[in-house]
Protein backbone atom coordinates (compact mmCIF):
# COMPACT_ATOMS: atom_id res chain seq x y z
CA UNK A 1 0.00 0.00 0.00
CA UNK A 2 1.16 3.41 -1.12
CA UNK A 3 1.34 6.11 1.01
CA UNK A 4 2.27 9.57 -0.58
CA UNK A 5 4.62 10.91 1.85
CA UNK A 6 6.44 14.94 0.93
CA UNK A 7 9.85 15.04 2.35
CA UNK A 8 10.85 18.76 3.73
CA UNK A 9 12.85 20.71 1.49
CA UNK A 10 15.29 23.15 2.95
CA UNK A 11 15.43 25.16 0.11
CA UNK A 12 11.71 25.82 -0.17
CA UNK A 13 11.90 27.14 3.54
CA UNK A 14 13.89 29.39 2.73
CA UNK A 15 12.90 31.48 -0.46
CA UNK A 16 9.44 31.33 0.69
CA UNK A 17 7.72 34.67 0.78
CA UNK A 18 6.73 35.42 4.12
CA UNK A 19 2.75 36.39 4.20
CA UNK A 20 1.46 39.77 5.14
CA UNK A 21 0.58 38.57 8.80
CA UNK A 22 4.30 37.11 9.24
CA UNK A 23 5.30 39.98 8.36
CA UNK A 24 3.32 42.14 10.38
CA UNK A 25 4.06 39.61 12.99
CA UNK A 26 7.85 39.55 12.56
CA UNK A 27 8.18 43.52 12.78
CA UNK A 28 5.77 44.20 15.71
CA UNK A 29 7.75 41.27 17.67
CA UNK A 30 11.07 43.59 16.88
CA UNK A 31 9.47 46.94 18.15
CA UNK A 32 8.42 45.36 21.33
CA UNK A 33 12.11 43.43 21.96
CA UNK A 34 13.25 47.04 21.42
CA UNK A 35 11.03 49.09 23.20
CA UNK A 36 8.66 46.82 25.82
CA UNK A 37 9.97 43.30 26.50
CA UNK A 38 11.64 44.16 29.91
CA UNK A 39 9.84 45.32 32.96
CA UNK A 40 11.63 46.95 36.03
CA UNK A 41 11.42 45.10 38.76
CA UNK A 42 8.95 46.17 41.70
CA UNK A 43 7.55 48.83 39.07
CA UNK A 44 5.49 49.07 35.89
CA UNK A 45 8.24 50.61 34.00
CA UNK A 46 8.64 48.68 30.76
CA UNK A 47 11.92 49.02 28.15
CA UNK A 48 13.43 47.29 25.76
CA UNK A 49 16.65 46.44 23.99
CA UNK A 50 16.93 49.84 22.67
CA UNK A 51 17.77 51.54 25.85
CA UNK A 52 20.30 48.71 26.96
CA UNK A 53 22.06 48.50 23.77
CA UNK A 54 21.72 52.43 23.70
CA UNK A 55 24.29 52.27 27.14
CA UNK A 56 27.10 51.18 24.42
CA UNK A 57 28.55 54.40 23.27
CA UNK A 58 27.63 55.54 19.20
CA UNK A 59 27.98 52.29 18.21
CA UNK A 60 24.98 51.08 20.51
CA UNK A 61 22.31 53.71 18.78
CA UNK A 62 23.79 52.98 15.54
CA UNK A 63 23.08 49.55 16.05
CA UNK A 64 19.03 50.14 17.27
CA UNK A 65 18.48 52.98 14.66
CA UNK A 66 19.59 50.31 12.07
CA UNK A 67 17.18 47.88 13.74
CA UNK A 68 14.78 50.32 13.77
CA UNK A 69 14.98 51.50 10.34
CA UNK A 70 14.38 47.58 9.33
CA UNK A 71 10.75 48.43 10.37
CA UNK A 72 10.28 51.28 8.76
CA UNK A 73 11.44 49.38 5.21
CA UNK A 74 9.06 46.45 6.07
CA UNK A 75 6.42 48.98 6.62
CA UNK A 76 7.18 50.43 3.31
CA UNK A 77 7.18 47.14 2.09
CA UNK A 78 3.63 46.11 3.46
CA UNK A 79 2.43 48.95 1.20
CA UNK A 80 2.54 52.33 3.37
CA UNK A 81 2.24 55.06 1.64
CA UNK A 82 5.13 57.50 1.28
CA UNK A 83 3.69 60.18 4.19
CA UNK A 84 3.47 57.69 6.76
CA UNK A 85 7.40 55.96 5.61
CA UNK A 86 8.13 59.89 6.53
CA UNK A 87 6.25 59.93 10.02
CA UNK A 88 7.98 56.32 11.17
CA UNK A 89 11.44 57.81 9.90
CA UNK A 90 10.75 61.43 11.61
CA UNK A 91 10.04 58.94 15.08
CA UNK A 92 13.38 56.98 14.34
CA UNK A 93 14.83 60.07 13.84
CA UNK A 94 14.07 61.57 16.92
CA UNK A 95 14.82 58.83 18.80
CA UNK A 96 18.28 58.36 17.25
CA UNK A 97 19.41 61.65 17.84
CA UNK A 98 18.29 61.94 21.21
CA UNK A 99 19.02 58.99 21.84
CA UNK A 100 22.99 59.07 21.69
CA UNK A 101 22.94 61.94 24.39
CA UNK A 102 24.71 59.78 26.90
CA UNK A 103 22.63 58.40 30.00
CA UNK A 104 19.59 61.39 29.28
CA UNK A 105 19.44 59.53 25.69
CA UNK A 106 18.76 56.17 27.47
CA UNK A 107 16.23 57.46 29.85
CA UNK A 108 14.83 59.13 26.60
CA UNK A 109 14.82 55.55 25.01
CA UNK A 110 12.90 54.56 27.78
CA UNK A 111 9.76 57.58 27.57
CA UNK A 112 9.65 57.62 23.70
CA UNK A 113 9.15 54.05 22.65
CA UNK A 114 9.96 54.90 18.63
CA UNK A 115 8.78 51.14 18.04
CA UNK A 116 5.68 50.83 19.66
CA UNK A 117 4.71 54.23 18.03
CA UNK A 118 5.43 52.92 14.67
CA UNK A 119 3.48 50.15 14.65
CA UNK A 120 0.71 51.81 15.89
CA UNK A 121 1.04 54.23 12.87
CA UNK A 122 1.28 51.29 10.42
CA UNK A 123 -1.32 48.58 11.95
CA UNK A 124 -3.89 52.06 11.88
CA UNK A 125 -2.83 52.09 8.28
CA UNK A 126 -3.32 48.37 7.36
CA UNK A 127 -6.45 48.66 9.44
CA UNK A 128 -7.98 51.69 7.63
CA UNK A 129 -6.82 50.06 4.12
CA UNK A 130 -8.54 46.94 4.76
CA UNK A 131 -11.72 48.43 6.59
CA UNK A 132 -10.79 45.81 9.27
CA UNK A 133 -10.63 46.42 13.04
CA UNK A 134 -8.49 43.20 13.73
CA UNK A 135 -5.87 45.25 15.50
CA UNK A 136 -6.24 47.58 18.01
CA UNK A 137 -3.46 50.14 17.03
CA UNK A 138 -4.07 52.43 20.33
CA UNK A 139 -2.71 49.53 22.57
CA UNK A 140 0.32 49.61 20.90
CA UNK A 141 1.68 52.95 22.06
């Protein structure tokens, strides 16, 4: 008796196209690693990578403006228009530049969550351009 059995192919994996929502996925999981995914101990102060990597002098911003900025092109890429590309790059921006100011940069990192804002931005987007209210793009600020 034949069974039809598909063996896993590597390569497949890899060149796949990732889907809207893994994408979507894949980038919000990013801005909260950078922004939210650690809480302060005994209060309800969250932050993220950016403001520990931030403590690295220039080459610690550099590194989360890049990650950042990775975003901001898969946001482009997800079909934002042009204005909005501007608003999430004006936020990484602000947050770059501020953000190298040693130790008031870091507590800056902390406040202004450049992420978390840009999701919000593009999820409001997605959500408007679809007429879907699947995500709630407040909570994300």
């Amino acid at each position: 008796m034949a069974t039809a059995h598909r063996t896993w192919n590597f390569f497949e994996f890899v060149t796949r196209q990732p889907s809207q929502a893994d994408r979507i996925a894949r980038i919000d999981a990013l801005a909260t690693l950078l922004d939210t995914a650690i809480v302060m101990p005994g209060t309800q102060i969250r932050f993220g990578l950016d403001a520990l990597i931030g403590l690295i002098p220039v080459i610690g911003d550099a590194i989360t403006t890049a990650m950042s900025l990775y975003i901001v092109r898969e946001a482009h890429a997800l079909g934002a228009p042009k204005l909005l590309v501007a608003r999430m790059l004006a936020n990484v921006a602000v947050d770059g530049v501020i953000g190298a100011v040693p130790l008031v940069g870091d507590a800056f990192d902390v406040v202004w969550r450049a992420n978390r804002k840009n999701m919000a931005l593009l999820l409001a987007h997605l959500d408007n351009a679809v007429g879907s209210t699947c995500h709630e793009a407040s909570s994300y600020e």
